[in-house]
Protein backbone atom coordinates (compact mmCIF):
# COMPACT_ATOMS: atom_id res chain seq x y z
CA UNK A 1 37.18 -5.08 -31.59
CA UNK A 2 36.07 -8.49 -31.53
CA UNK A 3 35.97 -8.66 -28.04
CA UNK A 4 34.14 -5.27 -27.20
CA UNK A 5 31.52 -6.65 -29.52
CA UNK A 6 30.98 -10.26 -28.04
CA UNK A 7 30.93 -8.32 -24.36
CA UNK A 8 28.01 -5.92 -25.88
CA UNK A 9 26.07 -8.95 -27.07
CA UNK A 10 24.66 -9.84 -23.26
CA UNK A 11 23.71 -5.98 -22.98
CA UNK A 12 20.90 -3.97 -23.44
CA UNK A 13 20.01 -0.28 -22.87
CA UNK A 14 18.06 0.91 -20.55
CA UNK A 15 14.89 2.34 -21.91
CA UNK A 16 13.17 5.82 -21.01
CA UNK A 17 10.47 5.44 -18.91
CA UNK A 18 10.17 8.56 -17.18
CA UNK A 19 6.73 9.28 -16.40
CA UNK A 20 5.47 6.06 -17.18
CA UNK A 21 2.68 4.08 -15.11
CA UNK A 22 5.28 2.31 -12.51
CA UNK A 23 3.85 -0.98 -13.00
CA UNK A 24 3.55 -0.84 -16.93
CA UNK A 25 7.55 0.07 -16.76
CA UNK A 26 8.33 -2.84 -14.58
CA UNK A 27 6.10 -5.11 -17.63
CA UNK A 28 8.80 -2.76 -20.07
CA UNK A 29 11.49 -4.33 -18.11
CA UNK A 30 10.70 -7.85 -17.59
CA UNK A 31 10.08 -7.72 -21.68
CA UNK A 32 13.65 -6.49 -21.82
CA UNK A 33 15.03 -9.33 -19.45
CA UNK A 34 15.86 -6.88 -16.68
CA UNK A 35 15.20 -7.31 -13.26
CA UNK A 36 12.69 -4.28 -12.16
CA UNK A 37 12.48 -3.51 -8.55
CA UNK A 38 9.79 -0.53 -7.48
CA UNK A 39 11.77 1.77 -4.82
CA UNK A 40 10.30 5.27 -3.19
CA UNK A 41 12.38 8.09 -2.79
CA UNK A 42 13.51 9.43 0.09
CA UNK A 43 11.42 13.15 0.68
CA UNK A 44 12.71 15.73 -1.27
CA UNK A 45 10.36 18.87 -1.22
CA UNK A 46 11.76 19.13 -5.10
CA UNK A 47 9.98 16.09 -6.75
CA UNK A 48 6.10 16.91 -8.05
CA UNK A 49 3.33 16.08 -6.57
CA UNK A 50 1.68 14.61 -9.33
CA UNK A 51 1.54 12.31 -11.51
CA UNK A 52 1.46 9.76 -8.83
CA UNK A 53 2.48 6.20 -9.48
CA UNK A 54 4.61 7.73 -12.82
CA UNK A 55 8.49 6.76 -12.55
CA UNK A 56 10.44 9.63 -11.96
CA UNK A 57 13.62 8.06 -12.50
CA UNK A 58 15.85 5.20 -13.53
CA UNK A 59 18.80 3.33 -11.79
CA UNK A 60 20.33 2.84 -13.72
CA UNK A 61 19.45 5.94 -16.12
CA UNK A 62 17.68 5.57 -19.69
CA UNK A 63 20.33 4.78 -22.05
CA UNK A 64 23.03 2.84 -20.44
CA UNK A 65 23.71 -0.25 -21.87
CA UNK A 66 23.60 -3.30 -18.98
CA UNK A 67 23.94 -6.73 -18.56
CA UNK A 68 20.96 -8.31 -19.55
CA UNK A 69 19.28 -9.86 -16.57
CA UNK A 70 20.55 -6.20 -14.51
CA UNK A 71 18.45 -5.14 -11.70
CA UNK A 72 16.81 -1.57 -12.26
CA UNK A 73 15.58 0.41 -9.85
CA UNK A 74 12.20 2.62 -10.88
CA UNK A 75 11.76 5.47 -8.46
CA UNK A 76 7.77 6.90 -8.66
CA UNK A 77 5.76 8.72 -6.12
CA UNK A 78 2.95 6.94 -4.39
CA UNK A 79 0.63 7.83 -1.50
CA UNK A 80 2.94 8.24 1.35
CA UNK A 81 5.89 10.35 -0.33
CA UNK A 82 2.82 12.77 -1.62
CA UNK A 83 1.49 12.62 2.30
CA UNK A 84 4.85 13.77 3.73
CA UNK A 85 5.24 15.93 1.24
CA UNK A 86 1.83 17.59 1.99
CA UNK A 87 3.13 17.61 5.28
CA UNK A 88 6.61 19.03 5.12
CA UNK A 89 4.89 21.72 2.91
CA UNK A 90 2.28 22.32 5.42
CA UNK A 91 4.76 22.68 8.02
CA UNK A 92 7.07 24.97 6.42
CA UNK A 93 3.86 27.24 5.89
CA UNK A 94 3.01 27.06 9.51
CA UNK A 95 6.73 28.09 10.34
CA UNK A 96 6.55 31.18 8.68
């Protein structure tokens, strides 16, 4: 038991921050002692279109206890995701 419990002391967990302004959750992080790095999803026609610039997910997710000093990955929308979504959408429109 004594063991489990020294490992958890260099951990943390990994707080929500779903739909939080990207660069106010990598502040969040930093605060926390993580290592936040921005990333953009690859297109899927499934994430919203709004809010922009909100994190949409976690790597890894909100509650898993890491390593303090981890890197995280925040995924958000910005400009160019929401253009070629636009555009996939526009195009499947056109198709049919």
């Amino acid at each position: 038991f004594d063991v489990y419990r020294e490992s958890q002391k260099n951990k943390r967990k990994i707080p929500d921050l779903k739909d939080v302004n990207v660069e106010e959750a990598l502040k969040i992080l930093e605060d926390l002692d993580f290592k936040g790095v921005s990333v953009t999803p690859n297109l899927n026609p499934t994430y919203p279109i709004e809010p922009m610039n909100r994190v949409l997910k976690t790597v890894p997710e909100a509650g898993k206890n890491v390593d303090i000093g981890s890197v995280v990955k925040v995924y958000y929308i910005d400009d160019d995701v929401l253009e070629k979504k636009q555009n996939l959408i526009q195009a499947r429109i056109q198709k049919d």
